[in-house]
N, C-alpha and C. Protein backbone atom coordinates (compact mmCIF):
# COMPACT_ATOMS: atom_id res chain seq x y z
N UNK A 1 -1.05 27.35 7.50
CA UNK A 1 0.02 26.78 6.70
C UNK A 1 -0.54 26.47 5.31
N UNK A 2 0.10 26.58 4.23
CA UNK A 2 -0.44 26.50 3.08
C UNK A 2 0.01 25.02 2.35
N UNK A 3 -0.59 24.73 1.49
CA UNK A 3 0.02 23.27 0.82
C UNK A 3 1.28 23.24 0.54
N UNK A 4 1.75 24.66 -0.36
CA UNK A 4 3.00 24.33 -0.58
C UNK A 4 4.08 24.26 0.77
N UNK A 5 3.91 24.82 2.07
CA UNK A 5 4.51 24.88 2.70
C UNK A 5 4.59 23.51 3.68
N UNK A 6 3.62 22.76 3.89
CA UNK A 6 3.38 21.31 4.18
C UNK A 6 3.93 20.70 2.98
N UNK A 7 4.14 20.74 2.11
CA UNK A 7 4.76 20.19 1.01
C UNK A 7 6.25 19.90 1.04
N UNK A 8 6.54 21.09 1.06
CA UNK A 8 8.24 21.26 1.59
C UNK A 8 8.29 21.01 2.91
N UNK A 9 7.49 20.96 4.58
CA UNK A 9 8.24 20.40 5.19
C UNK A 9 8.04 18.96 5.48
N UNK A 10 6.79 18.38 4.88
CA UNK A 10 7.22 16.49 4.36
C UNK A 10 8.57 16.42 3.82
N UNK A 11 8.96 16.89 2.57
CA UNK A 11 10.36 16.78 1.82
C UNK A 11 11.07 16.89 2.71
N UNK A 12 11.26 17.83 3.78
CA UNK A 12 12.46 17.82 4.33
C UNK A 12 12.37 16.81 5.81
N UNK A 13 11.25 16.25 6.27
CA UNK A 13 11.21 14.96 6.80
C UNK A 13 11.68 14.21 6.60
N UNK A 14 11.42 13.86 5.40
CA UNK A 14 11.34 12.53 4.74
C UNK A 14 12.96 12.27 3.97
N UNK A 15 13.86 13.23 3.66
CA UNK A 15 15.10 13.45 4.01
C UNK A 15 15.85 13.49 5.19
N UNK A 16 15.39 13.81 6.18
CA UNK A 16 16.10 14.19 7.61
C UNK A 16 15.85 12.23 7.93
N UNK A 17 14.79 11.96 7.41
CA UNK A 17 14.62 10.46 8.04
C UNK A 17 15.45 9.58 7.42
N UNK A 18 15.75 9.71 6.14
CA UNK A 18 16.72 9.11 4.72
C UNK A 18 18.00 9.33 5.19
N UNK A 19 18.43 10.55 6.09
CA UNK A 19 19.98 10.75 5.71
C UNK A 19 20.03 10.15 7.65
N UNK A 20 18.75 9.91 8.71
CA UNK A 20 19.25 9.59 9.37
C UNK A 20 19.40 8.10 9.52
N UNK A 21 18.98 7.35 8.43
CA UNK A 21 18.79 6.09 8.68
C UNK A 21 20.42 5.54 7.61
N UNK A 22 20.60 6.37 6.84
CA UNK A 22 21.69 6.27 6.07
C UNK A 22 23.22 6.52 7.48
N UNK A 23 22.94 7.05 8.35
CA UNK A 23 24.11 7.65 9.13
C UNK A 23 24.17 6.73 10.68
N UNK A 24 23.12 5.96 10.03
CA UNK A 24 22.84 5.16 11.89
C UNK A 24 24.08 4.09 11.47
N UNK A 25 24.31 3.68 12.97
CA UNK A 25 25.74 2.50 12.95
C UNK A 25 25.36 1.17 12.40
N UNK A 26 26.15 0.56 12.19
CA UNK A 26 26.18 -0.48 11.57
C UNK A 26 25.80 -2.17 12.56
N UNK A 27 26.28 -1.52 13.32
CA UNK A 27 25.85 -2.26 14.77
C UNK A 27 24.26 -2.11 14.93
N UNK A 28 23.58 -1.16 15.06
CA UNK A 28 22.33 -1.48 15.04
C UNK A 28 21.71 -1.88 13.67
N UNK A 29 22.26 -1.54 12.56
CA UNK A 29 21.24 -2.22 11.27
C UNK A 29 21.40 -3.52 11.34
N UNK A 30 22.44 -4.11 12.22
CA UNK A 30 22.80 -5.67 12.43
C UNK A 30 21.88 -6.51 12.72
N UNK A 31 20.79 -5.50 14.12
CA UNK A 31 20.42 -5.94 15.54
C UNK A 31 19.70 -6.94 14.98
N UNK A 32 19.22 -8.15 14.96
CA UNK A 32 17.88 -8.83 14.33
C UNK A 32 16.78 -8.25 14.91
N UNK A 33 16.31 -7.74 15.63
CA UNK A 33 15.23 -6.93 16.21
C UNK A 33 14.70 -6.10 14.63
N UNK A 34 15.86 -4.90 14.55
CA UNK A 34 16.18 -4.16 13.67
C UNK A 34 15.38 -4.69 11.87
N UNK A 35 16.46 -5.71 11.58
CA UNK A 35 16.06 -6.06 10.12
C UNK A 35 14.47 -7.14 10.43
N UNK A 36 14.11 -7.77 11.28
CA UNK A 36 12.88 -8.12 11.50
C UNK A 36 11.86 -6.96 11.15
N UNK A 37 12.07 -5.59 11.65
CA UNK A 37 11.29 -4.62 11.70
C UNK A 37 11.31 -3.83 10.69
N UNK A 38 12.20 -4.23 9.80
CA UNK A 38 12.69 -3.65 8.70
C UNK A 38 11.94 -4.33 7.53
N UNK A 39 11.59 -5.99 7.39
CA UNK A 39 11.15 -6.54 6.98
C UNK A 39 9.90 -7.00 6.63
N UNK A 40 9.38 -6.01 7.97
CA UNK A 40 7.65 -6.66 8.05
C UNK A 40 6.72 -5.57 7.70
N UNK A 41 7.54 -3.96 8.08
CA UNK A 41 6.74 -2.74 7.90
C UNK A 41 6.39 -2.33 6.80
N UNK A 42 7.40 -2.77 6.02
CA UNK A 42 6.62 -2.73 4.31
C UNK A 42 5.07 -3.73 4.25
N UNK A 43 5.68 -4.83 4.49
CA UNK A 43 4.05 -5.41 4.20
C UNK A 43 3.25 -5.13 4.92
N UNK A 44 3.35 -4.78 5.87
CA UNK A 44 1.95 -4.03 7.14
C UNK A 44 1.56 -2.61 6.28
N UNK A 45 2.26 -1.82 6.31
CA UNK A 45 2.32 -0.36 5.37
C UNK A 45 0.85 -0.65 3.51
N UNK A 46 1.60 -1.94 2.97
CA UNK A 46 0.84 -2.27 1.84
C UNK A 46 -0.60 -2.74 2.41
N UNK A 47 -0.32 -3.19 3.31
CA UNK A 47 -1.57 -4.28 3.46
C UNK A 47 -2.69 -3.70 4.03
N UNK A 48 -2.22 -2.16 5.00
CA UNK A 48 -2.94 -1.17 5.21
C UNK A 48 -3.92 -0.18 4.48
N UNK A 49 -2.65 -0.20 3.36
CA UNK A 49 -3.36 1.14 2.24
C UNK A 49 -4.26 0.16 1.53
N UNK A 50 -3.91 -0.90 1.24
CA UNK A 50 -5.16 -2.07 0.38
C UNK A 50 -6.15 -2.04 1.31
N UNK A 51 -6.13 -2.16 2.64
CA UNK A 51 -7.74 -2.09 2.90
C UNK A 51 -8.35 -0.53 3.51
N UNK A 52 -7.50 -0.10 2.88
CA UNK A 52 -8.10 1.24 3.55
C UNK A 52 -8.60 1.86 1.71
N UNK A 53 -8.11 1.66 0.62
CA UNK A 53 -8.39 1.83 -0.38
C UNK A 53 -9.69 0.95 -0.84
N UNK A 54 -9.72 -0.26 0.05
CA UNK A 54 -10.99 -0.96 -0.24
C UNK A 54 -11.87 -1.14 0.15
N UNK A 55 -11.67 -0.43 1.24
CA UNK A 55 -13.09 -0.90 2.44
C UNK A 55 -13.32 0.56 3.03
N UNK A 56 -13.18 1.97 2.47
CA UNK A 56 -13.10 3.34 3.31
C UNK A 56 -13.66 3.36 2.22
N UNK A 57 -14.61 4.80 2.52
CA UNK A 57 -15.05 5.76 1.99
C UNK A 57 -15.11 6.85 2.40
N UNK A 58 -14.06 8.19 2.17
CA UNK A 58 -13.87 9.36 3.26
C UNK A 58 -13.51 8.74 4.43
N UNK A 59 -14.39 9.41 5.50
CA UNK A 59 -14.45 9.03 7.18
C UNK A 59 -15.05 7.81 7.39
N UNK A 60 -15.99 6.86 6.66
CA UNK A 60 -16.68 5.85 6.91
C UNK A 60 -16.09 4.34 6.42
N UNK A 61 -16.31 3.39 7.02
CA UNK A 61 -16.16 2.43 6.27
C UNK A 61 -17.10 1.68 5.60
N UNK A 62 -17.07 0.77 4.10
CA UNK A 62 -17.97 0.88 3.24
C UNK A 62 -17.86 -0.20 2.73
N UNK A 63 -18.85 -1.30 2.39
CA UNK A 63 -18.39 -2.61 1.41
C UNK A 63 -18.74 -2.37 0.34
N UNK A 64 -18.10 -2.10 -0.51
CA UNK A 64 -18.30 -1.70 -1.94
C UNK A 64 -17.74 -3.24 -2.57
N UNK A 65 -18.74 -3.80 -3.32
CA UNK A 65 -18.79 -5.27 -4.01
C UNK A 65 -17.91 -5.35 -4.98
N UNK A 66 -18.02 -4.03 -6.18
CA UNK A 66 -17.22 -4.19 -7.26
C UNK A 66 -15.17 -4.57 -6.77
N UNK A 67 -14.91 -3.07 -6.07
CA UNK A 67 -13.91 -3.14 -5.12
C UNK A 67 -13.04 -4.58 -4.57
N UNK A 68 -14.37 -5.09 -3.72
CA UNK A 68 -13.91 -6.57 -3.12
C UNK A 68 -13.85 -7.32 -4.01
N UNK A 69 -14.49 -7.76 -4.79
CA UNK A 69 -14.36 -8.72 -5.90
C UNK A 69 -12.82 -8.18 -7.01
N UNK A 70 -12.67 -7.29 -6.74
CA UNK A 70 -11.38 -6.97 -7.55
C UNK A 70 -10.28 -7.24 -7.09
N UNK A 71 -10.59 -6.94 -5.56
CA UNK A 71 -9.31 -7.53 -4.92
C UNK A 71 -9.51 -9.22 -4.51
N UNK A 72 -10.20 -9.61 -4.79
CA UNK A 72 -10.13 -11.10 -4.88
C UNK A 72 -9.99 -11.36 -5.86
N UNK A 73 -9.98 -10.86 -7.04
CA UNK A 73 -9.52 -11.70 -8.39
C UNK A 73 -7.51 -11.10 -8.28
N UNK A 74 -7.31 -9.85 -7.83
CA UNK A 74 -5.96 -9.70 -7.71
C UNK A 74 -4.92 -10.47 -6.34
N UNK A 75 -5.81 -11.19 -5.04
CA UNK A 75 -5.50 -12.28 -4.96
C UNK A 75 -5.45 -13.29 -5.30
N UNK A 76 -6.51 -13.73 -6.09
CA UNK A 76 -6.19 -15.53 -6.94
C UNK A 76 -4.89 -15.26 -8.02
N UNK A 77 -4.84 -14.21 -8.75
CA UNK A 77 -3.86 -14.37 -10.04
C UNK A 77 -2.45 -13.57 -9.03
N UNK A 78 -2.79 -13.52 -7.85
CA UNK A 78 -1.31 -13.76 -7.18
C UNK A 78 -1.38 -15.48 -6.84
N UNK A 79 -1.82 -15.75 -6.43
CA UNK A 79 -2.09 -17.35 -5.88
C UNK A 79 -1.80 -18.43 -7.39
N UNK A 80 -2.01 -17.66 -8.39
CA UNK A 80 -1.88 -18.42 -8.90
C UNK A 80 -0.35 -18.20 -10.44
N UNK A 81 0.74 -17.36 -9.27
CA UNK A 81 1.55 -16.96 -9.49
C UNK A 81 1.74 -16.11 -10.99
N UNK A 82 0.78 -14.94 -11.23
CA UNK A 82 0.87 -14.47 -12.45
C UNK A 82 1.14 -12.93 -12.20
N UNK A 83 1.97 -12.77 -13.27
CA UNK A 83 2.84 -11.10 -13.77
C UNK A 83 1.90 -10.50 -12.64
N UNK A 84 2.93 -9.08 -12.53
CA UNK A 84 2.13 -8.09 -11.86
C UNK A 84 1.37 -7.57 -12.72
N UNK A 85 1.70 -7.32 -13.53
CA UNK A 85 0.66 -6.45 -14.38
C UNK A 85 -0.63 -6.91 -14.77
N UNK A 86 -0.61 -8.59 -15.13
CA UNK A 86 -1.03 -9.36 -15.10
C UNK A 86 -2.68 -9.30 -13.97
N UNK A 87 -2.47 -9.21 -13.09
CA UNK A 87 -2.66 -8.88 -11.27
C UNK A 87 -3.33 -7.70 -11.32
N UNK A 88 -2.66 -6.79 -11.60
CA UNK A 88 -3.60 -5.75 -11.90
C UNK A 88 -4.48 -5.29 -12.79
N UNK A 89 -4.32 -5.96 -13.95
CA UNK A 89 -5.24 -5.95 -15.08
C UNK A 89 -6.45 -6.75 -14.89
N UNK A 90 -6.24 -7.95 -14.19
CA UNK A 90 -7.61 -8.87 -13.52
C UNK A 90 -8.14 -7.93 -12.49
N UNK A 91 -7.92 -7.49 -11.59
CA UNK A 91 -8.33 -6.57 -10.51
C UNK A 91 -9.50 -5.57 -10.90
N UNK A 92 -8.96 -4.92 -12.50
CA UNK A 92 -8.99 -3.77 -13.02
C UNK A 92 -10.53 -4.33 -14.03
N UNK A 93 -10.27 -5.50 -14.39
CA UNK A 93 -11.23 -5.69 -15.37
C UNK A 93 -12.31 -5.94 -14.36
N UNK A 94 -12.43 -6.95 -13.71
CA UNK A 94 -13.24 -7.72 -12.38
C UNK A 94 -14.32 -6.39 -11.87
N UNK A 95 -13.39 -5.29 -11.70
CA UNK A 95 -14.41 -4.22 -10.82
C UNK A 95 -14.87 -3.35 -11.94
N UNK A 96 -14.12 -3.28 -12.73
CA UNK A 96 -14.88 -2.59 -14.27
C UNK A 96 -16.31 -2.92 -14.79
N UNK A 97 -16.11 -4.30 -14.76
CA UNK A 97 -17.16 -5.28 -15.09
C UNK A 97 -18.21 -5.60 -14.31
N UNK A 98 -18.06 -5.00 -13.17
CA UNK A 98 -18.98 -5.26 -12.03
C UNK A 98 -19.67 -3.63 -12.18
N UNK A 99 -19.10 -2.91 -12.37
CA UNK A 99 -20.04 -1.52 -12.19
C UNK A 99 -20.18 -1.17 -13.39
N UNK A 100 -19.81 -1.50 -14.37
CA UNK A 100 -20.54 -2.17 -15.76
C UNK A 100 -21.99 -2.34 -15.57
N UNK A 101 -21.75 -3.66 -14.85
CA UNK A 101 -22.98 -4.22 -14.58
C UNK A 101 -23.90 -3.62 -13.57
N UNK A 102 -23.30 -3.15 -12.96
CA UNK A 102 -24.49 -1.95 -12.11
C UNK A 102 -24.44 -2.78 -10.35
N UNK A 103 -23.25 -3.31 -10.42
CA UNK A 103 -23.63 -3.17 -9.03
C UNK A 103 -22.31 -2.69 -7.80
């Protein structure tokens, strides 16, 4: 199978999943089961790719210092309720500055 062809059939997944969640009854988007599960998979989904972006390397897992310390400065300036961009620019400088510094 070639990229482009895994390419197009994600797209058409990821539509077939869009137009079936758009066509499901109204009775089940009700269910509280439903919007509970609806509610939490986003933040499980984020909270995944953050530590898999921070703590992986390829196949291995890896403590990379600059990394962690970035994402602890982009938790405090959430904690300490500031802009997103804000958030990411501390994150951004924090690990900059750390492999700057060589470590």
């Amino acid at each position: 199978m070639s990229v482009w062809q895994a390419v197009v059939a994600v797209c058409l997944g990821c539509y077939a999943l869009k137009l079936a969640g758009l066509s499901a009854p109204r009775r089940v988007l009700d269910h509280p089961g439903v919007q509970r599960f609806s509610a939490l998979v986003p933040v499980a989904l984020l909270a995944a790719l953050i530590a898999v972006q921070t703590f992986a390397h390829g196949q291995a897992l890896e403590l990379d210092w600059p990394r962690t310390a970035g994402l602890g400065a982009a938790v405090l300036a959430l904690l300490l309720r500031a802009p997103f961009l804000l958030v990411l620019a501390a994150a951004a400088a924090v690990t900059a500055l750390l492999r700057l510094a060589g470590l």
